[in-house]
N, C-alpha and C. Protein backbone atom coordinates (compact mmCIF):
# COMPACT_ATOMS: atom_id res chain seq x y z
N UNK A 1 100.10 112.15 119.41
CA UNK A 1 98.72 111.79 119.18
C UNK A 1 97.89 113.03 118.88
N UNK A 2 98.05 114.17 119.57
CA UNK A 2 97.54 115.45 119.56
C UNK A 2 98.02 115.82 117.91
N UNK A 3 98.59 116.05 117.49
CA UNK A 3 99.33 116.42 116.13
C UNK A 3 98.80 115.89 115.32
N UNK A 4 98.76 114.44 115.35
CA UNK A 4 98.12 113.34 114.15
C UNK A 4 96.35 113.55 114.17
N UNK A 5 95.72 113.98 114.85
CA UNK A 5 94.30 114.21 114.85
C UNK A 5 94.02 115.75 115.15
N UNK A 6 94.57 116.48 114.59
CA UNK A 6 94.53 118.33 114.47
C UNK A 6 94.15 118.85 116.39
N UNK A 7 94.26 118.09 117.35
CA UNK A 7 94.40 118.65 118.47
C UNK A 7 95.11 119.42 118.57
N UNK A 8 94.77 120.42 119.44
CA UNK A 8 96.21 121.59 120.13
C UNK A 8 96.23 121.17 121.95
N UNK A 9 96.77 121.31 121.93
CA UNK A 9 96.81 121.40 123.37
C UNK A 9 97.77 122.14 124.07
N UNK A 10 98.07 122.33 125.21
CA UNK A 10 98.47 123.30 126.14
C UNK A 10 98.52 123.18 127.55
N UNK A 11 99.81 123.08 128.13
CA UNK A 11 100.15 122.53 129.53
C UNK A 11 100.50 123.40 130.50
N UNK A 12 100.07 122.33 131.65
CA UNK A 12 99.30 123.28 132.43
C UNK A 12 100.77 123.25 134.16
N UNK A 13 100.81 124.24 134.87
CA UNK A 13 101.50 123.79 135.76
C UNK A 13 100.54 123.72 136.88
N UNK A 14 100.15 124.51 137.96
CA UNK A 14 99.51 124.29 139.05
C UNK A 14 97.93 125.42 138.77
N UNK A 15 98.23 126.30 137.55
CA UNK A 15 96.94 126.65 136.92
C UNK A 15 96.61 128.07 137.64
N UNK A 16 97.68 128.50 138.52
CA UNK A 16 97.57 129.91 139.36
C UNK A 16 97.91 131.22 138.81
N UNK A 17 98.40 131.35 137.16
CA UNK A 17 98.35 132.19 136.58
C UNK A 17 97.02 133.06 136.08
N UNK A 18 96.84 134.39 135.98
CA UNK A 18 96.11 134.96 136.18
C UNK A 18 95.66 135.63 134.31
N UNK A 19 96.74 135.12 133.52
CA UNK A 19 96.47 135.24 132.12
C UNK A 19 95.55 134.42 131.41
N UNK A 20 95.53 133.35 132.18
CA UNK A 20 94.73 133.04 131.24
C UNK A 20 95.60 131.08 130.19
N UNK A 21 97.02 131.26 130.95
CA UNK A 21 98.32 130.75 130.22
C UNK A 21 97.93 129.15 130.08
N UNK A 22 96.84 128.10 131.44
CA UNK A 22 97.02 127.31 131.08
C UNK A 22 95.17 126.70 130.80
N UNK A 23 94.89 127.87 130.13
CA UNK A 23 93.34 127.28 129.14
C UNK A 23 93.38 127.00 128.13
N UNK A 24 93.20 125.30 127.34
CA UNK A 24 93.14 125.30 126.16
C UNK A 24 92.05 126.25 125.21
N UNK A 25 92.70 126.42 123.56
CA UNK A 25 91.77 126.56 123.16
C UNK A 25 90.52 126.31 122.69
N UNK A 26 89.57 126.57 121.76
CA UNK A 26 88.56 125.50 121.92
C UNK A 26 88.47 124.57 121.14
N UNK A 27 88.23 123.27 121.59
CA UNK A 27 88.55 121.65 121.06
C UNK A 27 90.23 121.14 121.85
N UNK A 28 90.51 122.06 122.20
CA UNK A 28 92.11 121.32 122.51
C UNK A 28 91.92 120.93 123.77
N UNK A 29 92.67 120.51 124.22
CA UNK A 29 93.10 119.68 125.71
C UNK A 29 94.23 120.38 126.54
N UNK A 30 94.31 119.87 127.75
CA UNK A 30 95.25 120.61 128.33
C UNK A 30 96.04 119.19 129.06
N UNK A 31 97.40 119.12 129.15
CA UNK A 31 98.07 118.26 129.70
C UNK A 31 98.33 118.77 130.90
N UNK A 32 98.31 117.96 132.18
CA UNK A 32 98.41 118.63 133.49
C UNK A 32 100.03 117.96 133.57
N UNK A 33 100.75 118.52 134.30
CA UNK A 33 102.44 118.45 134.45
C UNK A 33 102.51 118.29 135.78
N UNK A 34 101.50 118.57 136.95
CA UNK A 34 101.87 118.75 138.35
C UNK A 34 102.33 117.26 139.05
N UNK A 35 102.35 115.95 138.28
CA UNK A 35 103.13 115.01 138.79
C UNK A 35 104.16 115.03 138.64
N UNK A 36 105.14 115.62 137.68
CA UNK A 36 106.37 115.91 137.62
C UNK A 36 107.16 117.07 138.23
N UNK A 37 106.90 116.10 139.79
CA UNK A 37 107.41 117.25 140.55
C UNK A 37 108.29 117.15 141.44
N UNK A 38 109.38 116.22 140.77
CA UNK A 38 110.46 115.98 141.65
C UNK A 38 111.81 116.60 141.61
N UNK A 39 112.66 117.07 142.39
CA UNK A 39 114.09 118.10 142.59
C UNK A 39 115.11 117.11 141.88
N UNK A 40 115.61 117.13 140.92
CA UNK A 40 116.38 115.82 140.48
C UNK A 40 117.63 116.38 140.72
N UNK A 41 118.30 117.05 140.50
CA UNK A 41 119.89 117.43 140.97
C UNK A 41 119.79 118.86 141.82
N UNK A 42 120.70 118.66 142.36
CA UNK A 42 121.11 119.86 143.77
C UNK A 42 122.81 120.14 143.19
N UNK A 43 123.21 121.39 142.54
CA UNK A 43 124.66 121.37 142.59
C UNK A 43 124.99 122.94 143.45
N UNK A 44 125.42 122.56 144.65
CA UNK A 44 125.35 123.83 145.46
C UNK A 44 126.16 124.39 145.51
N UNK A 45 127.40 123.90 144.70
CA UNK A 45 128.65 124.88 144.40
C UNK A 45 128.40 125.92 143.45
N UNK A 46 127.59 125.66 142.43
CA UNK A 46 127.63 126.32 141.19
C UNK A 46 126.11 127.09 141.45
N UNK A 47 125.79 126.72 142.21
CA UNK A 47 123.90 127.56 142.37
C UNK A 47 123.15 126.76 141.34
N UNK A 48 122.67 125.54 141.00
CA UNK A 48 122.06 124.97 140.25
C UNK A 48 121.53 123.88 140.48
N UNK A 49 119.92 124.08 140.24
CA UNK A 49 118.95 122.96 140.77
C UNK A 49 118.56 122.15 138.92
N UNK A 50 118.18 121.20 138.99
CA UNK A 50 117.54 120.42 138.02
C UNK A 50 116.25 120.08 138.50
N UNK A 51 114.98 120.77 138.25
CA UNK A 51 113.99 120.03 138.41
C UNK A 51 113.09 119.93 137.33
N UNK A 52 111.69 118.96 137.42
CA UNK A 52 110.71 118.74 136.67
C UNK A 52 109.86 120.14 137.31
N UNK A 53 108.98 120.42 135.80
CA UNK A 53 108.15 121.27 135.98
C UNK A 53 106.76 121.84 136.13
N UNK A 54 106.70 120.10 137.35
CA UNK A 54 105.60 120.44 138.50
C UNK A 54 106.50 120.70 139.82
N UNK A 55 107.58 120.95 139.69
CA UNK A 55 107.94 121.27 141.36
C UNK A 55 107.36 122.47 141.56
N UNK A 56 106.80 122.80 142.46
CA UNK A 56 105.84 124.00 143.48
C UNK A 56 107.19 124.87 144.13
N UNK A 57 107.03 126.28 143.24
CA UNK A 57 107.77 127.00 143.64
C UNK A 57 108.44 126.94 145.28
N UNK A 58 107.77 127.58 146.07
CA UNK A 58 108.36 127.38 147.38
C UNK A 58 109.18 126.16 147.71
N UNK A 59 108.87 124.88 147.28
CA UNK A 59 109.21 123.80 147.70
C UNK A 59 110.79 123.46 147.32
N UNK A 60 110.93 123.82 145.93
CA UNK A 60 112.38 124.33 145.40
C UNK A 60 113.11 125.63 146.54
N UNK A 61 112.87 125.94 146.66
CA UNK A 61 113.68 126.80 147.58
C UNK A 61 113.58 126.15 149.60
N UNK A 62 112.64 125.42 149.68
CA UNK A 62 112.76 124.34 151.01
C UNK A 62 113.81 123.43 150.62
N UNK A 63 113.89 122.66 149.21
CA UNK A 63 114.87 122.24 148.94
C UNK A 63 116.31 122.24 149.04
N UNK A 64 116.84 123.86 148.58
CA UNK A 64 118.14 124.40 148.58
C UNK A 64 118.46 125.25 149.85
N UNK A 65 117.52 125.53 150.33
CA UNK A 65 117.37 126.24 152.11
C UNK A 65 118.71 125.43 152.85
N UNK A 66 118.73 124.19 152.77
CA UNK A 66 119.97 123.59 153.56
C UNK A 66 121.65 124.18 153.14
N UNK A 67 121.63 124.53 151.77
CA UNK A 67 123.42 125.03 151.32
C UNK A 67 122.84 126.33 151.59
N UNK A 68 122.03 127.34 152.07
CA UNK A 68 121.81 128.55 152.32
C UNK A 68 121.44 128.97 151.03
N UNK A 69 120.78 128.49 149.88
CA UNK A 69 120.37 129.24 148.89
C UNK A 69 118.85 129.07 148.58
N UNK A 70 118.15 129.77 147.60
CA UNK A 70 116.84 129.99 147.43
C UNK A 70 116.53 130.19 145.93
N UNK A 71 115.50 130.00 145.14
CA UNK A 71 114.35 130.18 143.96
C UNK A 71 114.23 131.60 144.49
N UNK A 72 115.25 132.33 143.21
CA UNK A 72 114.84 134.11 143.88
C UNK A 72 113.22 134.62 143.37
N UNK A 73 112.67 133.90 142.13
CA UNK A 73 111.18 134.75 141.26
C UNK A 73 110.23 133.91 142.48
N UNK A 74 109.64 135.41 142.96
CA UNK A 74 109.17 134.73 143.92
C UNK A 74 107.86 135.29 144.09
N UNK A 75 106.78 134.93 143.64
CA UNK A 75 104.70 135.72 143.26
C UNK A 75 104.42 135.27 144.44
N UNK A 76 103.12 135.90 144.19
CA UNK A 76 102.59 135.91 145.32
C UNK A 76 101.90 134.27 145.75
N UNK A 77 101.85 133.49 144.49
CA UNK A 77 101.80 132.22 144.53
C UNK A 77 102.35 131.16 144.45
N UNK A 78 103.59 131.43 145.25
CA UNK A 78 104.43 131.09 145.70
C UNK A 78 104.57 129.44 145.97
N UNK A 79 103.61 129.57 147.36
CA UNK A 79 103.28 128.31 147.93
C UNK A 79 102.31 127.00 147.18
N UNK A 80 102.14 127.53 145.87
CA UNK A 80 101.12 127.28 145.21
C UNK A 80 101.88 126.88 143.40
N UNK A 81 102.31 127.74 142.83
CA UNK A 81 102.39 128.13 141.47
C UNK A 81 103.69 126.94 141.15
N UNK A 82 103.84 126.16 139.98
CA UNK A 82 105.10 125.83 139.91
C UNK A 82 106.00 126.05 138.78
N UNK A 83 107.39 125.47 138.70
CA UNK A 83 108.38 126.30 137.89
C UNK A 83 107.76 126.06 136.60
N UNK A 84 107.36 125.16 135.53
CA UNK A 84 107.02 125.24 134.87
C UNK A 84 106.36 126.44 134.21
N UNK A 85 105.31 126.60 135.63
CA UNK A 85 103.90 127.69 134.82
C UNK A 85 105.15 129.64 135.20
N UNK A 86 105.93 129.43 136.26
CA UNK A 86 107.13 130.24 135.86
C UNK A 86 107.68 130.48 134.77
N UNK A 87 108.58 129.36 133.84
CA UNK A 87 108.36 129.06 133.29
C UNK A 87 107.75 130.19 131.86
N UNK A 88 106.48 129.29 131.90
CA UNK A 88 105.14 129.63 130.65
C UNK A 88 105.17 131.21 130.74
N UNK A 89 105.31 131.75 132.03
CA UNK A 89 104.64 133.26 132.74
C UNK A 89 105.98 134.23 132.76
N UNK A 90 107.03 133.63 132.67
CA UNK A 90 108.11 134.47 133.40
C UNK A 90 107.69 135.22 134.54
N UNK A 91 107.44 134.46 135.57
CA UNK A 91 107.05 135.07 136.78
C UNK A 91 108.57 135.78 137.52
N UNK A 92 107.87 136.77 138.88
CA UNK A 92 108.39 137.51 139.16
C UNK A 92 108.14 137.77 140.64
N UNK A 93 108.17 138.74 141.59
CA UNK A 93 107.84 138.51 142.76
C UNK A 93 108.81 139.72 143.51
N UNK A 94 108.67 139.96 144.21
CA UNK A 94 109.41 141.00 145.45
C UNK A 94 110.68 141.55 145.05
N UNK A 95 111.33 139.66 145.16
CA UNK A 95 112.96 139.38 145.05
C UNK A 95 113.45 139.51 143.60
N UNK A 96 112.71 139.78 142.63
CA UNK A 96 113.07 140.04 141.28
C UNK A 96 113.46 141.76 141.33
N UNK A 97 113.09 142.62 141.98
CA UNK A 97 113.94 143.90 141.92
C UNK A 97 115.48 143.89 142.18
N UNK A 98 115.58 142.61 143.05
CA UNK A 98 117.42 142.23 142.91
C UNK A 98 118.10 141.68 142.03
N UNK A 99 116.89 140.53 142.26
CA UNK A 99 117.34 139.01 141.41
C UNK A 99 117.03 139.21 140.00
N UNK A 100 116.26 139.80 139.24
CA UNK A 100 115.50 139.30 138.23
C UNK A 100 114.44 138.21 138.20
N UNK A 101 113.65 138.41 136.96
CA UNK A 101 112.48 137.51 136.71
C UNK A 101 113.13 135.94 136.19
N UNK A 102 112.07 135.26 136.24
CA UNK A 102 112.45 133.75 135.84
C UNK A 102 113.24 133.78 134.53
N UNK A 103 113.20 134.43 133.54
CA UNK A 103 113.88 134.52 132.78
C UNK A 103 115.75 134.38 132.90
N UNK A 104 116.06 135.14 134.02
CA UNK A 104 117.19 135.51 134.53
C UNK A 104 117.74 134.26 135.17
N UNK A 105 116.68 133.14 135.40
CA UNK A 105 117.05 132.04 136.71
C UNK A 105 117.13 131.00 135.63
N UNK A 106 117.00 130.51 134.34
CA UNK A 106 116.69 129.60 133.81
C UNK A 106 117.88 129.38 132.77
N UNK A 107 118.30 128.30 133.28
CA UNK A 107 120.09 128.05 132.10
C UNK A 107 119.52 127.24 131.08
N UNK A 108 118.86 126.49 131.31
CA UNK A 108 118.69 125.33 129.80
C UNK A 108 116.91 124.56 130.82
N UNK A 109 116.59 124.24 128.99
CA UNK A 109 114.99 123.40 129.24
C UNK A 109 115.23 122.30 128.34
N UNK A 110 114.32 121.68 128.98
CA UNK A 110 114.00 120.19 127.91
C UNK A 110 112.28 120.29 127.36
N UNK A 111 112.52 120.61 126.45
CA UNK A 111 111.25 120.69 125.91
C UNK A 111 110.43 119.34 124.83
N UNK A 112 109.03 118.61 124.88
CA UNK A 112 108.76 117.93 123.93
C UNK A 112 107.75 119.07 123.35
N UNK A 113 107.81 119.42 121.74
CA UNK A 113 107.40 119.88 121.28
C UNK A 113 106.01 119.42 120.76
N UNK A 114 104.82 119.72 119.71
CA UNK A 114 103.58 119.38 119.52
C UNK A 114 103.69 118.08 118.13
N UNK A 115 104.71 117.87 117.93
CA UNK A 115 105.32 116.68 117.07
C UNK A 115 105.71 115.48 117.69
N UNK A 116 105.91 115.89 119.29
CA UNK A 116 106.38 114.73 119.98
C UNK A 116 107.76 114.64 120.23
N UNK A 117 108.62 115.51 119.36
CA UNK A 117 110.06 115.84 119.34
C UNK A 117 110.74 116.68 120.60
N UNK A 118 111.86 115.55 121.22
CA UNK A 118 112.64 116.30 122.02
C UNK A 118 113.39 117.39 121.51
N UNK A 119 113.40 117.93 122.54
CA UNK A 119 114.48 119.25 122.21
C UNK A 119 115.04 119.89 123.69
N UNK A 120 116.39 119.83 123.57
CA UNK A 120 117.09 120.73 124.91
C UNK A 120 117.75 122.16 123.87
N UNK A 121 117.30 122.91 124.86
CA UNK A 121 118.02 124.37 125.10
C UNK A 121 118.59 124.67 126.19
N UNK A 122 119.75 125.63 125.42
CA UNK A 122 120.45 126.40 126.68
C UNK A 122 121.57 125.34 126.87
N UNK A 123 122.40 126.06 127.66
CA UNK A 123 123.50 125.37 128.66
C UNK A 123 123.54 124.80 129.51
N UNK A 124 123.96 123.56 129.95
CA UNK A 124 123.68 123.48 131.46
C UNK A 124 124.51 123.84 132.09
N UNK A 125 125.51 124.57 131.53
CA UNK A 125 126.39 125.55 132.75
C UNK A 125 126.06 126.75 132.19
N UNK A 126 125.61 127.29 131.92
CA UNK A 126 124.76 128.59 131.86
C UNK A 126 125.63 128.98 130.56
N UNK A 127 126.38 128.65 129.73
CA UNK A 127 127.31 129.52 129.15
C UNK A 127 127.02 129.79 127.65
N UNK A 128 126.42 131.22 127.33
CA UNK A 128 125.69 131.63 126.39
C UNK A 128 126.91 131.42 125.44
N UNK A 129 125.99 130.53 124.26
CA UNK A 129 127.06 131.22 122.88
C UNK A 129 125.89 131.07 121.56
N UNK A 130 125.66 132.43 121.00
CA UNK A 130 124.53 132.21 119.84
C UNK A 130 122.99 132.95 120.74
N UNK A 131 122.59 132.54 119.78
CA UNK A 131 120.75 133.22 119.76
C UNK A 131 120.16 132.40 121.44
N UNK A 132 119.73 133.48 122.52
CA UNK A 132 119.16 132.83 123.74
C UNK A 132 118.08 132.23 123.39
N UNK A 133 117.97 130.84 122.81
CA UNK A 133 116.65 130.09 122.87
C UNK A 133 116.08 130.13 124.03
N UNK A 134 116.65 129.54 125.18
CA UNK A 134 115.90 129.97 126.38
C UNK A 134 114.83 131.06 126.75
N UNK A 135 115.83 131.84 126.40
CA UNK A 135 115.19 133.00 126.78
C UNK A 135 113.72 133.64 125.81
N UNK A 136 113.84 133.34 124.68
CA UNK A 136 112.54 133.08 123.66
C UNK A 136 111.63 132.22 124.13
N UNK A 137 111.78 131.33 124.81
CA UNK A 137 110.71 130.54 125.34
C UNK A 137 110.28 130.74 126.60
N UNK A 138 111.42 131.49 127.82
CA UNK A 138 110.23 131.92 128.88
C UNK A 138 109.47 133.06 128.51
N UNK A 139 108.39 132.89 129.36
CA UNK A 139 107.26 133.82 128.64
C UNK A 139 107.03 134.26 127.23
N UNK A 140 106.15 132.82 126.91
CA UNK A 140 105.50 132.82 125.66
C UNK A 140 104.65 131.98 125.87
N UNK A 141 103.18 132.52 126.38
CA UNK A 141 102.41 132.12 126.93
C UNK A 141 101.69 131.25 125.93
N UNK A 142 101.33 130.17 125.96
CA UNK A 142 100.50 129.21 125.13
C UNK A 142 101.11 128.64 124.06
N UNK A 143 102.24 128.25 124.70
CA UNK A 143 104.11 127.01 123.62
C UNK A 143 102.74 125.75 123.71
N UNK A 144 102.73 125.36 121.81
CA UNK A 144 102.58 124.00 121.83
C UNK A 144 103.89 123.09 122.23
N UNK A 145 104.52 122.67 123.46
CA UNK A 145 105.21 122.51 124.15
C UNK A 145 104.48 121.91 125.66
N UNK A 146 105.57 120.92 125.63
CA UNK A 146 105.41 120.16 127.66
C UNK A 146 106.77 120.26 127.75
N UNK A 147 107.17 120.88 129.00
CA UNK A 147 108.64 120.77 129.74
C UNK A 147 108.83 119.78 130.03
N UNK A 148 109.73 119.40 129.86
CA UNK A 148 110.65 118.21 130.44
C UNK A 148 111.35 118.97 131.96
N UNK A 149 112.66 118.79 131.86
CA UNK A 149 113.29 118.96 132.73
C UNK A 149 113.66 120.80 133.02
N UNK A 150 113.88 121.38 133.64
CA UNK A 150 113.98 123.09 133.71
C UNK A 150 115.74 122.96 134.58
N UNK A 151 116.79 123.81 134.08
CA UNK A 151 117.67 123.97 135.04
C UNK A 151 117.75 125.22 135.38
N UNK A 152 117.71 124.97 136.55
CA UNK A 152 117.43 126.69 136.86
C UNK A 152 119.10 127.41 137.92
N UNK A 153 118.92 128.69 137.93
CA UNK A 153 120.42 129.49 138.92
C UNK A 153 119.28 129.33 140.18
N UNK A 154 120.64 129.44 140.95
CA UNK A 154 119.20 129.66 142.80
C UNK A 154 120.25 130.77 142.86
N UNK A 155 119.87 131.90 143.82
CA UNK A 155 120.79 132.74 144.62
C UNK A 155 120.91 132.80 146.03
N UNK A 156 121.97 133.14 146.07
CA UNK A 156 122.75 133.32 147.34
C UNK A 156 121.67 134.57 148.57
């Protein structure tokens, strides 16, 4: 609908980024994502969560806390910020001098693009072959883009 009437718009996760990442520009709209915020797969053999990208950082890692693992990109808005706007930000945090930034945590996305068109990237077993689309899309702040689904690594 945005496309067919020259809208832009720009989605938003919990809005705790400090860039600036989820303000439309002017005339556009902003889609809020923070209802899509449920943990949809747990695979604790392989370190791999499936969630939507309103899950609230911390809460993903309360999640995987039971097989002893954790959401290593870890800001200071933590309790607050979610994977998505991770995500948008390639956020980072303490545990990224070990772990790496979100970039490092993210195997494959489901993206609907500003056409309305699905699109998955990445692997869902992490296994690179060709150009890291993924990785071109975390942190690139202001994707005419809404996440779908995010699969992310947890660490040990």
């Amino acid at each position: 609908a945005c496309r067919a009437h020259g809208v832009s718009f720009v989605a938003r996760g919990a809005g705790t980024g400090l860039s600036g990442g989820a303000v439309a520009c002017h005339g556009g709209i902003v889609i809020e994502c923070a209802r899509m915020n449920r943990v949809l797969r747990v695979d604790p053999e392989n370190r791999i969560a499936v969630v939507q990208p309103g899950v609230v950082n911390a809460d993903l890692s309360k999640a995987v806390a039971k097989y002893g693992l954790f959401y290593a990109p870890d800001p200071s808005s933590q309790q607050s910020c979610t994977l998505g706007g991770n995500v948008a930000e390639n956020s980072g945090g303490p545990h990224t001098l070990k772990y790496g930034t979100t970039t490092n945590h993210v195997l494959a996305l489901e993206l609907v693009l500003a056409d309305g068109e699905l699109v998955r990237l990445g692997n869902p077993a992490g296994l690179a072959n060709g150009l890291d689309l993924v990785g071109v899309v975390v942190d690139r702040e202001r994707h005419a883009i809404v996440m779908g689904d995010v699969r992310g690594l947890l660490a040990v």
